[in-house]
Each structure stands twice: as structure tokens, then as C-alpha cells.
C-alpha atoms as a PDB file:
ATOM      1  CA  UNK A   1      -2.966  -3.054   5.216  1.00  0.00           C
ATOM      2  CA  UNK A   2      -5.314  -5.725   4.847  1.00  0.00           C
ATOM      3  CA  UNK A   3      -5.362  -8.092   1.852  1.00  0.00           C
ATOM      4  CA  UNK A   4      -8.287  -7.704  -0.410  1.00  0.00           C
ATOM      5  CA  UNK A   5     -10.847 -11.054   0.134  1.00  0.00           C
ATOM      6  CA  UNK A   6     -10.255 -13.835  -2.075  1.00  0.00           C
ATOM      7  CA  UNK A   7     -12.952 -14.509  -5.005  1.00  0.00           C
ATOM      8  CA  UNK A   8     -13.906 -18.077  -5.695  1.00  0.00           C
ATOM      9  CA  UNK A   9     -14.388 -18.237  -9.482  1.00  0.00           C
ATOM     10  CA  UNK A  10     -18.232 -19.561  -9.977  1.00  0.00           C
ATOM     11  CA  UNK A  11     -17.775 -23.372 -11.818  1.00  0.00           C
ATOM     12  CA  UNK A  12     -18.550 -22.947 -15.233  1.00  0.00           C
ATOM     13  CA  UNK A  13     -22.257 -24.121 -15.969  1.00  0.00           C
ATOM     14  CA  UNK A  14     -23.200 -27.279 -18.144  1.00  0.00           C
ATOM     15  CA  UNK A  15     -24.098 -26.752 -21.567  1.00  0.00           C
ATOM     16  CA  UNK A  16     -27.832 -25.566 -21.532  1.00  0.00           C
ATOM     17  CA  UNK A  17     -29.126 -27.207 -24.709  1.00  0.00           C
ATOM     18  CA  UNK A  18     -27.461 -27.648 -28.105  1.00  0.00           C
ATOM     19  CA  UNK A  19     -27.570 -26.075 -31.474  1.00  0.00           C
ATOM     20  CA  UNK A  20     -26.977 -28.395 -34.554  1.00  0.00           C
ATOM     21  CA  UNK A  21     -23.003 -26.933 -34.921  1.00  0.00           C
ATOM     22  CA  UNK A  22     -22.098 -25.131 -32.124  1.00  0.00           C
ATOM     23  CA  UNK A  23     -19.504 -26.797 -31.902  1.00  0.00           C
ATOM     24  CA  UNK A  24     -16.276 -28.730 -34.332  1.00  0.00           C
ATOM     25  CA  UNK A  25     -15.960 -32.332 -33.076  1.00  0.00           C
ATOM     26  CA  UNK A  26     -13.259 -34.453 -31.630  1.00  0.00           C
ATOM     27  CA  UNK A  27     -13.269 -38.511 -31.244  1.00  0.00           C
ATOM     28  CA  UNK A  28     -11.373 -40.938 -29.294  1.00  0.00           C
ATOM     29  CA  UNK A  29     -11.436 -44.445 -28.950  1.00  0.00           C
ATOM     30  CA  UNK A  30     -11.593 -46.680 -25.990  1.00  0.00           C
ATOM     31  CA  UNK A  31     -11.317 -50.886 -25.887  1.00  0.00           C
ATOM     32  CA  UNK A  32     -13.529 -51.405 -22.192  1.00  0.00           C
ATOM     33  CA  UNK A  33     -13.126 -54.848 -20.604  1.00  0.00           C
ATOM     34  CA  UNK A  34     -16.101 -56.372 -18.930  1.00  0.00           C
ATOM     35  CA  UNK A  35     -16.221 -58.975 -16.391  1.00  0.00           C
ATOM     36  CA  UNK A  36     -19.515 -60.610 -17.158  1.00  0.00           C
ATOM     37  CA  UNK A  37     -19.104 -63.427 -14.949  1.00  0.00           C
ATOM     38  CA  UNK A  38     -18.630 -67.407 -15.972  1.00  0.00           C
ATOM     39  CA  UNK A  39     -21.347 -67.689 -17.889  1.00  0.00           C
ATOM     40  CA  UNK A  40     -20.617 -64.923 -20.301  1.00  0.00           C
ATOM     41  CA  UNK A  41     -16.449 -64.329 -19.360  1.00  0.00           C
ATOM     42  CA  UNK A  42     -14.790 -61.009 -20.862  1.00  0.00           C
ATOM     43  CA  UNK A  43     -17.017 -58.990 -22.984  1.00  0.00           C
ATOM     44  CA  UNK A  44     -14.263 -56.284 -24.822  1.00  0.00           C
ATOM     45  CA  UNK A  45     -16.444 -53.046 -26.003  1.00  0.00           C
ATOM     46  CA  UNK A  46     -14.847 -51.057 -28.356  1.00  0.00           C
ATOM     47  CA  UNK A  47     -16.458 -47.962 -27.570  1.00  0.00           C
ATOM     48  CA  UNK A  48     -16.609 -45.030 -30.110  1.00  0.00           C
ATOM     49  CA  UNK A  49     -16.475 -41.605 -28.531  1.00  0.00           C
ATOM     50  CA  UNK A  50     -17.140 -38.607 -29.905  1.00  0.00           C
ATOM     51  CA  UNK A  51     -17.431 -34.890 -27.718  1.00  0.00           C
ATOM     52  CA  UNK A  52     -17.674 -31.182 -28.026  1.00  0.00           C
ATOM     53  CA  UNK A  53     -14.524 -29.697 -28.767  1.00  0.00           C
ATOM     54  CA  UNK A  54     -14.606 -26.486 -26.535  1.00  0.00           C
ATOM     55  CA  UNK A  55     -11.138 -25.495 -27.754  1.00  0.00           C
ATOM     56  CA  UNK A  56     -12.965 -24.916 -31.043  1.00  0.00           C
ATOM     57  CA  UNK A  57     -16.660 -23.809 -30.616  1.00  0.00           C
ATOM     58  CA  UNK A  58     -18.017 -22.401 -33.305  1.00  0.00           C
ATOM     59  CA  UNK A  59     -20.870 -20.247 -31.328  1.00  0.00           C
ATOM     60  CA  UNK A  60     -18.658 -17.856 -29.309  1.00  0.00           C
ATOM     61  CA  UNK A  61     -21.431 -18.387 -26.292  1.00  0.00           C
ATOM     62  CA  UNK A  62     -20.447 -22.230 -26.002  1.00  0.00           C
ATOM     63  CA  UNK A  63     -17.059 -21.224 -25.670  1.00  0.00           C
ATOM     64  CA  UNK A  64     -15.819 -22.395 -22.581  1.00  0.00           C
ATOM     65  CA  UNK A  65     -18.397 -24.830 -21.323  1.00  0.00           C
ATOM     66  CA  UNK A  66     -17.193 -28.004 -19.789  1.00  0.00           C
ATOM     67  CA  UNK A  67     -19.698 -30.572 -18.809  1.00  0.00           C
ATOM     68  CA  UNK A  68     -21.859 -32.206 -21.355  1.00  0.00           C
ATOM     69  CA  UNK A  69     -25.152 -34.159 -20.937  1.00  0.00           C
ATOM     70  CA  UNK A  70     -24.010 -38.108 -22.335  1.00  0.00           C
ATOM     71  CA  UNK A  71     -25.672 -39.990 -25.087  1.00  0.00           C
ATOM     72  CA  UNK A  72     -24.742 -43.634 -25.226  1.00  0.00           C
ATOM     73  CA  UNK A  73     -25.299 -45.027 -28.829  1.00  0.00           C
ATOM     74  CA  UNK A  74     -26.377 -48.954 -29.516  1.00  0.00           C
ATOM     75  CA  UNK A  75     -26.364 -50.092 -33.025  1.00  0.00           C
ATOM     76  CA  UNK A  76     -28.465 -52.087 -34.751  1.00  0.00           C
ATOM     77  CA  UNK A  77     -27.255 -56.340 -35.472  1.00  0.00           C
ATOM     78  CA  UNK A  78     -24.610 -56.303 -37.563  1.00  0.00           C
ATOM     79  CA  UNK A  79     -23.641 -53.110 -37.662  1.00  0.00           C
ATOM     80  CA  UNK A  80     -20.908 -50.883 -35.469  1.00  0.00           C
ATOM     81  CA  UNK A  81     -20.644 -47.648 -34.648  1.00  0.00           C
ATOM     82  CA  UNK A  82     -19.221 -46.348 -38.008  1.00  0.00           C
ATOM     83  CA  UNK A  83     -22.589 -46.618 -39.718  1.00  0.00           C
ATOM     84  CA  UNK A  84     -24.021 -44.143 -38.022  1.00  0.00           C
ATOM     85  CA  UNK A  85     -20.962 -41.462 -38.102  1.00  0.00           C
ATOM     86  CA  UNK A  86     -23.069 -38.294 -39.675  1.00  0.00           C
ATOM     87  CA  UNK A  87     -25.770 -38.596 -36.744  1.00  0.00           C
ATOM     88  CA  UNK A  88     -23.412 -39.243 -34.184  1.00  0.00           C
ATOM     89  CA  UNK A  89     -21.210 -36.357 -35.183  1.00  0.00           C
ATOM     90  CA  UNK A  90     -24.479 -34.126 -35.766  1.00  0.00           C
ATOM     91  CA  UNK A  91     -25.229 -35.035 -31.815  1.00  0.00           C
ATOM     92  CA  UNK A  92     -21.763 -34.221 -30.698  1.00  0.00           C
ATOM     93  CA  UNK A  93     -21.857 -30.990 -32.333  1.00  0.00           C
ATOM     94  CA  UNK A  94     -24.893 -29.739 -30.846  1.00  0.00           C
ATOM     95  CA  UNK A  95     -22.905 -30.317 -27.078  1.00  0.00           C
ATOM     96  CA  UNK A  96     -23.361 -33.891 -26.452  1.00  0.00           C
ATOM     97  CA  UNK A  97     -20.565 -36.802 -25.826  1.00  0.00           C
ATOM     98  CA  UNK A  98     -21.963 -39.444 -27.731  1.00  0.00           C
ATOM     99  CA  UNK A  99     -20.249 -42.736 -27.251  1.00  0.00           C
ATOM    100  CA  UNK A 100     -21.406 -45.690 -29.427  1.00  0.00           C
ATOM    101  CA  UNK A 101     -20.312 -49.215 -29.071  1.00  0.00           C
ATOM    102  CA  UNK A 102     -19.481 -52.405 -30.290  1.00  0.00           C
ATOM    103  CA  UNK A 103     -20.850 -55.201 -29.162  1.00  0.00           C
ATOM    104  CA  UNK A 104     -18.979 -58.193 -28.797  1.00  0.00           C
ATOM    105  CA  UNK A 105     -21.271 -60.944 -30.787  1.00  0.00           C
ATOM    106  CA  UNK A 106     -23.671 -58.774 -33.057  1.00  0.00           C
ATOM    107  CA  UNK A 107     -21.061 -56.311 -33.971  1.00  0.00           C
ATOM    108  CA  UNK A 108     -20.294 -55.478 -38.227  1.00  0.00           C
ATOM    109  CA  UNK A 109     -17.144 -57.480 -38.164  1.00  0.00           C
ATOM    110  CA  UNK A 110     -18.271 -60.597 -36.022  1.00  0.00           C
ATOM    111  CA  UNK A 111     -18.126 -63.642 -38.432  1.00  0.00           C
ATOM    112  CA  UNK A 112     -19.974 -66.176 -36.819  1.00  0.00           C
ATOM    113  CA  UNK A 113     -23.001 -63.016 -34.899  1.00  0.00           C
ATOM    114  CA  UNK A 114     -25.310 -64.387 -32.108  1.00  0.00           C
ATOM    115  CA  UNK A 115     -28.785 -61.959 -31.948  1.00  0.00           C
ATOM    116  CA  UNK A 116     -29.700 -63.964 -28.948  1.00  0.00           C
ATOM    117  CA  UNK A 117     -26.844 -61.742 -27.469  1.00  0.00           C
ATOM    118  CA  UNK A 118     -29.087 -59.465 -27.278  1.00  0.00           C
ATOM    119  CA  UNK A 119     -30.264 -59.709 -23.602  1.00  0.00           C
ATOM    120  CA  UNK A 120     -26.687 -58.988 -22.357  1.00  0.00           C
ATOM    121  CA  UNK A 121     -26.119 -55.937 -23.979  1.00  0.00           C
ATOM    122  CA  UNK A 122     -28.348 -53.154 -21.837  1.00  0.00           C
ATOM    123  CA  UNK A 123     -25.744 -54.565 -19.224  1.00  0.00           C
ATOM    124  CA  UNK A 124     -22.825 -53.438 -21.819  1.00  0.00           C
ATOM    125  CA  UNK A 125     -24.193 -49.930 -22.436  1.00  0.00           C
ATOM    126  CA  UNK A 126     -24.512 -49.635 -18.155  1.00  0.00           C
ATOM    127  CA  UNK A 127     -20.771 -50.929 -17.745  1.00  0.00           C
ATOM    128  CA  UNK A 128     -19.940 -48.136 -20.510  1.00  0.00           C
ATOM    129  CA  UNK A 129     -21.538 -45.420 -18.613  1.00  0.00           C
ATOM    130  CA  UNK A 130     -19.786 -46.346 -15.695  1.00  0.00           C
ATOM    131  CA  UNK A 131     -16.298 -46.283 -17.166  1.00  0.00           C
ATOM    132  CA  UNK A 132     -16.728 -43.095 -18.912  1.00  0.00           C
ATOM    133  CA  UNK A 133     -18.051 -41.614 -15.730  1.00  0.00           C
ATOM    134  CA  UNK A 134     -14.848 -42.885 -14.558  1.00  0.00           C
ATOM    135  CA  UNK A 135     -12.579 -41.205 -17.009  1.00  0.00           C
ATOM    136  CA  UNK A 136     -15.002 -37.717 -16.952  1.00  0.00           C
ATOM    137  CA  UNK A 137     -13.500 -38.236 -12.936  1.00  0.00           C
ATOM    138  CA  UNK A 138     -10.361 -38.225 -13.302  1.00  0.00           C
ATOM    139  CA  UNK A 139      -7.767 -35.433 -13.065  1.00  0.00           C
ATOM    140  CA  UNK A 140      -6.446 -35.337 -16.325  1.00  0.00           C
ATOM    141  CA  UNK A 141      -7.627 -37.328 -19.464  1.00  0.00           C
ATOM    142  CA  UNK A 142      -8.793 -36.249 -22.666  1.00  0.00           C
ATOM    143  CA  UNK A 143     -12.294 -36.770 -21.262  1.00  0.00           C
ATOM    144  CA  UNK A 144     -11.812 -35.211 -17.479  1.00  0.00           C
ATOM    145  CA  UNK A 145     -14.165 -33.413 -16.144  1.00  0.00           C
ATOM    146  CA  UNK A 146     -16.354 -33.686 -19.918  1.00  0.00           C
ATOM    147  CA  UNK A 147     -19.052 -35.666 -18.498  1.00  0.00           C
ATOM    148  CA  UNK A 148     -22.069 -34.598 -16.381  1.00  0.00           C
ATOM    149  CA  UNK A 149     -22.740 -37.420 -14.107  1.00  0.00           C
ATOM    150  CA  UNK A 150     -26.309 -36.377 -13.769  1.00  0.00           C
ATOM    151  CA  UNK A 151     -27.604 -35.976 -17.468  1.00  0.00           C
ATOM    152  CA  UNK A 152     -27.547 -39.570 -18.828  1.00  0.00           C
ATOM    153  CA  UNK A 153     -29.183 -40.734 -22.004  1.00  0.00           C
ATOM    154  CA  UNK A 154     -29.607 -43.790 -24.080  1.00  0.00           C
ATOM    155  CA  UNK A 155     -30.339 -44.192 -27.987  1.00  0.00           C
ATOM    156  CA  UNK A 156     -30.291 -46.904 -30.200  1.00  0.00           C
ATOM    157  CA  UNK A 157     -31.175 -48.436 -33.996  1.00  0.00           C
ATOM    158  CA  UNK A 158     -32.983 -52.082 -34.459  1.00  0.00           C
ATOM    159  CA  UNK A 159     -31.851 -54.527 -32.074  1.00  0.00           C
ATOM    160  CA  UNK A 160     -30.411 -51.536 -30.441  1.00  0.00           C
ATOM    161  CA  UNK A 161     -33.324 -49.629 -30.394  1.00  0.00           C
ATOM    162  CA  UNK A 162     -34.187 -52.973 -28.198  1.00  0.00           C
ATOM    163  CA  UNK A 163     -31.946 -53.218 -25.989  1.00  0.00           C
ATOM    164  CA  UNK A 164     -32.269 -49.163 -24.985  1.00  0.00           C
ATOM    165  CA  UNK A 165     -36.048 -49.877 -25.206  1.00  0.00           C
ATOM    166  CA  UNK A 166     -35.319 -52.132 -22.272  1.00  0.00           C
ATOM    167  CA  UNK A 167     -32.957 -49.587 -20.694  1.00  0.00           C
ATOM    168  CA  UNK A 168     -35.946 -47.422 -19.998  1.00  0.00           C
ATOM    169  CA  UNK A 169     -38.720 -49.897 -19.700  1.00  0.00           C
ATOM    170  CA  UNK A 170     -38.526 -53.434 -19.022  1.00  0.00           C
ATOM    171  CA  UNK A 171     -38.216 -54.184 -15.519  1.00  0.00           C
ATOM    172  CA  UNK A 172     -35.232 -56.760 -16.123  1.00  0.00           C
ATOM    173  CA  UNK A 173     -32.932 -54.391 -17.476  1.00  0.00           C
ATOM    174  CA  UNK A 174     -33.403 -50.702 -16.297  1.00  0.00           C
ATOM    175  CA  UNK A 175     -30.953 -48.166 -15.586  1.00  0.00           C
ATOM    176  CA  UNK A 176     -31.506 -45.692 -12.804  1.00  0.00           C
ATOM    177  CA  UNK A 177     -31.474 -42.250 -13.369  1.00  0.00           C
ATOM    178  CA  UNK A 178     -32.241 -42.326 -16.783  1.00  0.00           C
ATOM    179  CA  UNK A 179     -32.983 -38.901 -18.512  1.00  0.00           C
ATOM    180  CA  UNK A 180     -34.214 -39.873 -21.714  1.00  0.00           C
ATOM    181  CA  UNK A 181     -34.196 -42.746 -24.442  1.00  0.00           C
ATOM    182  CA  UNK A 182     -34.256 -42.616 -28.190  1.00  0.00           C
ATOM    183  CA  UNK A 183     -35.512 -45.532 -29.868  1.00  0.00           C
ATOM    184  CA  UNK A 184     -34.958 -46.123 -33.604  1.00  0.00           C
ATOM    185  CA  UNK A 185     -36.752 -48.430 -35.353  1.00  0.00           C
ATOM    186  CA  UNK A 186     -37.096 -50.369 -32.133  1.00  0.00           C
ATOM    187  CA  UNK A 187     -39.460 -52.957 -30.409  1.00  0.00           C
ATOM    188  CA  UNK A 188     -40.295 -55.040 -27.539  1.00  0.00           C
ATOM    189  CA  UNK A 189     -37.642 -57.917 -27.595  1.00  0.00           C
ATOM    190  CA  UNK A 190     -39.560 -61.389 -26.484  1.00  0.00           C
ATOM    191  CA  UNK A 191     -36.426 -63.046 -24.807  1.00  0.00           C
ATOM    192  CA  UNK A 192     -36.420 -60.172 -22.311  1.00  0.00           C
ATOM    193  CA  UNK A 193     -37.226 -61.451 -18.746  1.00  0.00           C
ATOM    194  CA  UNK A 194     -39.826 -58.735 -17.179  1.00  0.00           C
ATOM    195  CA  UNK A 195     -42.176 -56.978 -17.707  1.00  0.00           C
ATOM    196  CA  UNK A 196     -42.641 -54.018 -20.184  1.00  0.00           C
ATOM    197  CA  UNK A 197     -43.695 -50.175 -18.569  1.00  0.00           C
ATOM    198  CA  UNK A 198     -44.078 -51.529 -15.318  1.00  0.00           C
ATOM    199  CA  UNK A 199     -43.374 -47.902 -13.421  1.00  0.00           C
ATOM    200  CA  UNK A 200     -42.615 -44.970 -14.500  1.00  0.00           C
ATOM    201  CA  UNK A 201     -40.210 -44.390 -17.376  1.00  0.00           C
ATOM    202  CA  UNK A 202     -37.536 -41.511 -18.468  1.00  0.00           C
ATOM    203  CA  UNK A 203     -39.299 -39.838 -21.910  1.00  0.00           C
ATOM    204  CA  UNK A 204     -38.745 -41.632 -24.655  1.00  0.00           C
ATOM    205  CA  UNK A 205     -38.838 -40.492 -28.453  1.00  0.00           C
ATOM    206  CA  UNK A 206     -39.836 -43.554 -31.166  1.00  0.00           C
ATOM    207  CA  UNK A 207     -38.995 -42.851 -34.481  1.00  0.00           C
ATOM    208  CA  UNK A 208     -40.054 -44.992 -37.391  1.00  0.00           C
ATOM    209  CA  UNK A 209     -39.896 -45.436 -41.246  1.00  0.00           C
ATOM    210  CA  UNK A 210     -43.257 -46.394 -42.462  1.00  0.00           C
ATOM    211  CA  UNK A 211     -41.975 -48.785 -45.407  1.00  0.00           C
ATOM    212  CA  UNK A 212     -39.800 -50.388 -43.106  1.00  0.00           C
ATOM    213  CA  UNK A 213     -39.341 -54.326 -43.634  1.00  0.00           C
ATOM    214  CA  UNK A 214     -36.947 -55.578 -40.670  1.00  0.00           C
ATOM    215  CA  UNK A 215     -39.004 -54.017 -37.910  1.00  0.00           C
ATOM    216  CA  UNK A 216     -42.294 -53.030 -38.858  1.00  0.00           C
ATOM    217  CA  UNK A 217     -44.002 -50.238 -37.742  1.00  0.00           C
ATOM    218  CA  UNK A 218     -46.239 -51.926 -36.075  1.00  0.00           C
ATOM    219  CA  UNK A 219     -43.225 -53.002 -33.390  1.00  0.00           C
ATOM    220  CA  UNK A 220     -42.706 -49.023 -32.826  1.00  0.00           C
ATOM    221  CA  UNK A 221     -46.126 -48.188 -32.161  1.00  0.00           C
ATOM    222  CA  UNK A 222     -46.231 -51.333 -29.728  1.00  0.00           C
ATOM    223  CA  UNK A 223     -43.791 -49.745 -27.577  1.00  0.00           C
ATOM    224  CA  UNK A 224     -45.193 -46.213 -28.133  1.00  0.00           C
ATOM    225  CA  UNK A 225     -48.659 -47.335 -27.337  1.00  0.00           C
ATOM    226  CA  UNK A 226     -47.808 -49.120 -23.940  1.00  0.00           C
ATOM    227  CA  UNK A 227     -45.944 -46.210 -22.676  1.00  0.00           C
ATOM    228  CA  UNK A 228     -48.409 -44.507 -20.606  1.00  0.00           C
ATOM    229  CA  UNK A 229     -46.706 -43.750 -17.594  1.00  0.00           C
ATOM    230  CA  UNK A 230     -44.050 -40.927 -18.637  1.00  0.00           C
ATOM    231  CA  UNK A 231     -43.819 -38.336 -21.734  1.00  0.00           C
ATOM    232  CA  UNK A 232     -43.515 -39.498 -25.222  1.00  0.00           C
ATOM    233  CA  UNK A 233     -43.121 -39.354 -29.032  1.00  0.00           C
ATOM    234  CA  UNK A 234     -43.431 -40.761 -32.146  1.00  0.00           C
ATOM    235  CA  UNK A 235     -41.724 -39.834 -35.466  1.00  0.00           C
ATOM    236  CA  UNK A 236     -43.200 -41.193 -38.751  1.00  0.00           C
ATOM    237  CA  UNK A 237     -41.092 -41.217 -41.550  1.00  0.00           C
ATOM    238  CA  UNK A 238     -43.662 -41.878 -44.801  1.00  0.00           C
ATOM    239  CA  UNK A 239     -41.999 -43.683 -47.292  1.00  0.00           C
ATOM    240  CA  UNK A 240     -38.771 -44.076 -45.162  1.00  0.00           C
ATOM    241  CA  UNK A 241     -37.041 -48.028 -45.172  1.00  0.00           C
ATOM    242  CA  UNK A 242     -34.945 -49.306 -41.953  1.00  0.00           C
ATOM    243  CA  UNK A 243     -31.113 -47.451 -42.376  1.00  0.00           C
ATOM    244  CA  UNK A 244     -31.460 -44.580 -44.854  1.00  0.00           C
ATOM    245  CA  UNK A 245     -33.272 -42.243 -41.677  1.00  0.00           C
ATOM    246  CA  UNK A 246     -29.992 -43.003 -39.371  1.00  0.00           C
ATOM    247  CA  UNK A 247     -27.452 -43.710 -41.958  1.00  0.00           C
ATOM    248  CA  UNK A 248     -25.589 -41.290 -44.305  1.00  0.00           C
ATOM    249  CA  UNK A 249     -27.123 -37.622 -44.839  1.00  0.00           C
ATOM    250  CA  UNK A 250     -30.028 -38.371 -47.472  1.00  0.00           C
ATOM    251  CA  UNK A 251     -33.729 -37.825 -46.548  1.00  0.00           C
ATOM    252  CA  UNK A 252     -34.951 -38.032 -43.960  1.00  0.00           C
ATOM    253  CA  UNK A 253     -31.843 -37.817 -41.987  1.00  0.00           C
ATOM    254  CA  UNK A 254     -31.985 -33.824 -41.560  1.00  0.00           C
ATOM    255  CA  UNK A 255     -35.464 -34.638 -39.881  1.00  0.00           C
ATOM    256  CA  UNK A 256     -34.077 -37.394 -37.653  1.00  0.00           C
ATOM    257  CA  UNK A 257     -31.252 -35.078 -36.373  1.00  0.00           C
ATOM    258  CA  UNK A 258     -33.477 -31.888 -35.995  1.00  0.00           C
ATOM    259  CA  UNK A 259     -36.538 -33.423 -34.041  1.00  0.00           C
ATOM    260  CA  UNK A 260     -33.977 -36.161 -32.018  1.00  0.00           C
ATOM    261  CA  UNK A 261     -31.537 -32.721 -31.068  1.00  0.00           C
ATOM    262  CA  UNK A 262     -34.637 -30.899 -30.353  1.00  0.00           C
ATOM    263  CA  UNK A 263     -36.036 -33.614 -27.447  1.00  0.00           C
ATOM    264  CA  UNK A 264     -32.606 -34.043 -26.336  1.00  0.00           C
ATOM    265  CA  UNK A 265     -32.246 -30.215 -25.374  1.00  0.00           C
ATOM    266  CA  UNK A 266     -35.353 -30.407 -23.515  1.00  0.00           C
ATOM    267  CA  UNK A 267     -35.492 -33.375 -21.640  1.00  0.00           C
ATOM    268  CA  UNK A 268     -31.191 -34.313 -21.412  1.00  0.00           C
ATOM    269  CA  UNK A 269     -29.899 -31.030 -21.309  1.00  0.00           C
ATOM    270  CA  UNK A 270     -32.778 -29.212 -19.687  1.00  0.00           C
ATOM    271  CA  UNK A 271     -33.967 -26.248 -21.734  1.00  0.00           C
ATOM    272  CA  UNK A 272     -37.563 -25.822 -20.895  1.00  0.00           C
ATOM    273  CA  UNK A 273     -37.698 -22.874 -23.470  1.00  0.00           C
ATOM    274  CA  UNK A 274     -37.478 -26.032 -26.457  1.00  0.00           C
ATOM    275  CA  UNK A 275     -40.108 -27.793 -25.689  1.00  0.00           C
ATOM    276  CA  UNK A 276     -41.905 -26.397 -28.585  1.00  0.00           C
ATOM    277  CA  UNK A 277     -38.543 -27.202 -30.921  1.00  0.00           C
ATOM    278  CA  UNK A 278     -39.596 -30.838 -30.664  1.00  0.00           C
ATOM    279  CA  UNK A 279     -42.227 -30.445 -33.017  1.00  0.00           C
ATOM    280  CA  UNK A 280     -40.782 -27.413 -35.116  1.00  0.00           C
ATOM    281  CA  UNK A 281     -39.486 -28.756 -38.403  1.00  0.00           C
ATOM    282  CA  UNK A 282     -40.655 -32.481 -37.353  1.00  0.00           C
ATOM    283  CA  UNK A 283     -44.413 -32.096 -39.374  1.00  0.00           C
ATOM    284  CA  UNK A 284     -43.329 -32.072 -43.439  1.00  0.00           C
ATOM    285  CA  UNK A 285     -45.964 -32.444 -45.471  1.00  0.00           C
ATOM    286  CA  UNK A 286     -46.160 -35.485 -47.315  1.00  0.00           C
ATOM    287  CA  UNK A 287     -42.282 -36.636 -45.252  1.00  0.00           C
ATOM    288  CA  UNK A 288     -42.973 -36.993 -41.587  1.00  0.00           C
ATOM    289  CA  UNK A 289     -45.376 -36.671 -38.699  1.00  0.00           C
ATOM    290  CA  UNK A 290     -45.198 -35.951 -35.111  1.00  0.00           C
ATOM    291  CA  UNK A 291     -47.174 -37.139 -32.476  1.00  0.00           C
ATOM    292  CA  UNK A 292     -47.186 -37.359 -28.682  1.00  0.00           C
ATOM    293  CA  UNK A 293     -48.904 -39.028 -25.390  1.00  0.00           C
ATOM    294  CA  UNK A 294     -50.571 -41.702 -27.353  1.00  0.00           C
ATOM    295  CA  UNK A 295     -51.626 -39.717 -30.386  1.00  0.00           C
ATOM    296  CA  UNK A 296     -51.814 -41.731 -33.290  1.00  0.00           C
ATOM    297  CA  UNK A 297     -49.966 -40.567 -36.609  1.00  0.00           C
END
């Protein structure tokens, strides 16, 4: 009698997109080392990490799903990763693995901070994205096989909205493969070596407060304006100062995390059916604006 043929079980696919709560929310913490070389020595990360917890989905069709599309987070100078908890979480629980990090001289408990740090950190957030990759590889981990390797983002607030700024665009400081890049309150940072939209960049999302007085928005629509060679966005935020859209839940955060979700499903995770999401919800009278390819608000 001959044994019935074996059946491979298909892999389970990648989250498809993500839904503001699909899912309850689990964190870890990580302390990378990185070898910078003699000029710059160790650089420690503490590296904030929070993920889908698929043990504990709260949409019964995200049960089971294993590989998520990666966000890594930059704050803005002087601030960590805590700052921004509600929008990180808010990411995380729409099927993301958002890791934010610490920098080692601008961070919220540095003393003695040095901006013109600055310039080294796109090189932190790439070292990060290598060691999670790393752990997402291994065979057992709290984080194994968690990661897609493929589906790599960047997002950032101030002088982190910078230094993913140059992430996607400045020749100096690029990172390959690139999926998308969300830029908060961000602008072109002069000590940057390079040269700004050079080739063709990963789609980037700008999103600025129009009463902001640490980075004007003038500096947003700079970058928005040059960016000519790939698909973009800006958010205005009328009325809106520099932390209350990315800190805490008051207005507009709701806005921030429905529009920033939204382009993240379509162009990280790869839901073509949300391209139209992007703008749904983003346009509130009298609140917030929406624009795209070089459209002004």
C-alpha cells in the first residue's frame, strides 16, 4: 500500500496592510553596539522595539501572520524614544515592528548633547536595521522570523526627520532598498555632504504643523518641493506647533496616525487597494490638508 504524498504547508504570507488595532502590542528592548571606527569609537543604541503580537490579534484575519514590514523610528534632538510611545504603539498595532532609537549624543538624557551628531546618525538607523534583520534570522528569539527583510521603512521627528530625510535623499547617506520614508517636521540638514534628490527616491510623506517655530514650514516644503523624482506627500497641520502632532494623543495626532498608517499600507506593506486611504480622513476642514506630486497646500 502506498503512502499518501506528503503536503508542504504553504509559508504563511506577510501581513498585507494594517488596520489601526488589529493587533495588542508587545515591546522589547535591545542595547546595539556600534563600531564606528576611531574617529567616532563605540556608539551604544538603545533601541526601542515594539511588534505585532500575533498570539493576541485582535482581527481574527491577522491571526497567525508572521512577517511584518519594519519601521525604524528617529527622534527629534533631545528627545528618546519614549516621547513618541502613543504613535509608535498606534504603528505597531496596525502590523508594523517599529523600532525607535536612542542616539548616543542628542538623546533626552545626554547632559552635555552635540546636534552636530547629527551626520552620523543615518549610519545608526542602517546598523539598527542590520541587527534586527539579524535577530528576525535567527532560530529562536523573541523577534525570529518577525521581520520581512524586504519591506524596510524609515520615519523620523526634527533632527530626525533629517537624518531619515537623508536616508532617502541625499546622496551621502542613502540606504538601499528603501520602501518608504516619513518625515516629520523635517528639513534639509546643511552639514550633510551630497547632494539632495540626486536619483530616484523611495516615496516619501512630509508632514508639517503650520505654526511651527523650531522648523518652519518653509524647511518641509523645501524638501517636498525638490522631490521630483519619486511619489510624494505633504500633510499640513493648520494651527499645529512642533510636538503636539507626534506626541501624546491630542489633536492632530488621530490625523498623523490615520494618513501616516494609510501611506504605510500602500507603499511598505503593499496594498494597492489603499491608495485612496492616503487621503481619506487626511482633508479636515479648517485642521489639515493633503497634497501630492508638488501640489501646493
Amino acid at each position: 500500500m502506498s503512502s499518501p504524498p506528503r503536503v508542504t504547508p504553504s509559508p504563511t504570507p506577510p501581513h498585507p496592510s494594517g488596520t489601526l488595532g488589529d493587533y495588542a502590542v508587545a515591546e522589547r528592548r535591545y542595547t546595539f553596539t556600534e563600531h564606528a571606527g576611531a574617529a567616532l569609537g563605540d556608539r551604544v543604541l538603545i533601541v526601542s522595539v515594539r511588534y505585532p503580537d500575533v498570539g493576541q490579534a485582535r482581527n481574527s484575519g491577522a491571526a497567525g501572520t508572521s512577517q511584518f514590514p519594519l519601521i525604524t523610528f528617529a527622534p527629534g534632538y533631545r528627545q528618546c524614544a519614549a516621547s513618541y510611545n502613543d504613535l509608535l504603539r498606534e504603528w505597531a498595532s496596525a502590523g508594523y515592528v517599529v523600532a525607535a532609537v536612542n542616539f548616543p549624543r542628542t538623546n533626552c538624557h545626554d547632559v552635555n548633547p552635540d546636534e552636530a551628531d547629527l551626520v552620523n546618525q543615518p549610519a545608526d538607523l542602517a546598523f539598527v536595521i542590520q541587527q534586527l534583520r539579524k535577530l528576525s534570522g535567527l532560530p529562536a528569539g523573541r523577534l525570529s522570523g518577525v521581520i520581512s527583510a524586504t519591506r524596510v521603512a524609515v520615519a523620523g521627528h526634527s533632527d530626525g526627520g533629517d537624518t531619515v530625510a537623508a536616508m532617502a535623499a541625499m546622496s551621502c547617506c542613502r540606504y538601499p532598498g528603501l520602501r518608504a520614508a516619513v518625515v516629520l517636521a523635517g528639513a534639509e540638514w546643511p552639514p550633510f555632504a551630497g547632494h539632495w534628490f540626486s536619483s530616484p527616491t523611495a516615496p516619501m510623506l512630509f508632514v508639517q504643523g503650520t505654526a511651527d517655530a523650531i522648523n518652519p514650514p518653509a524647511a518641509s516644503l523645501q524638501l517636498y518641493r525638490a522631490d521630483s523624482t519619486g511619489s510624494r506627500y505633504y500633510l499640513q497641520l493648520n494651527g499645529a506647533g512642533h510636538l503636539t502632532p507626534y506626541e501624546g494623543v491630542g489633536a492632530p495626532e488621530p490625523i498623523v496616525a490615520r494618513v501616516t498608517v494609510a501611506f504605510l499600507d500602500h507603499y511598505l506593506a503593499g496594498d494597492g487597494a489603499t491608495i485612496g486611504a492616503i487621503g481619506h480622513g487626511a482633508d479636515v476642514a479648517g485642521v489639515s490638508k493633503l497634497v501630492s506630486d508638488g501640489q501646493l497646500p
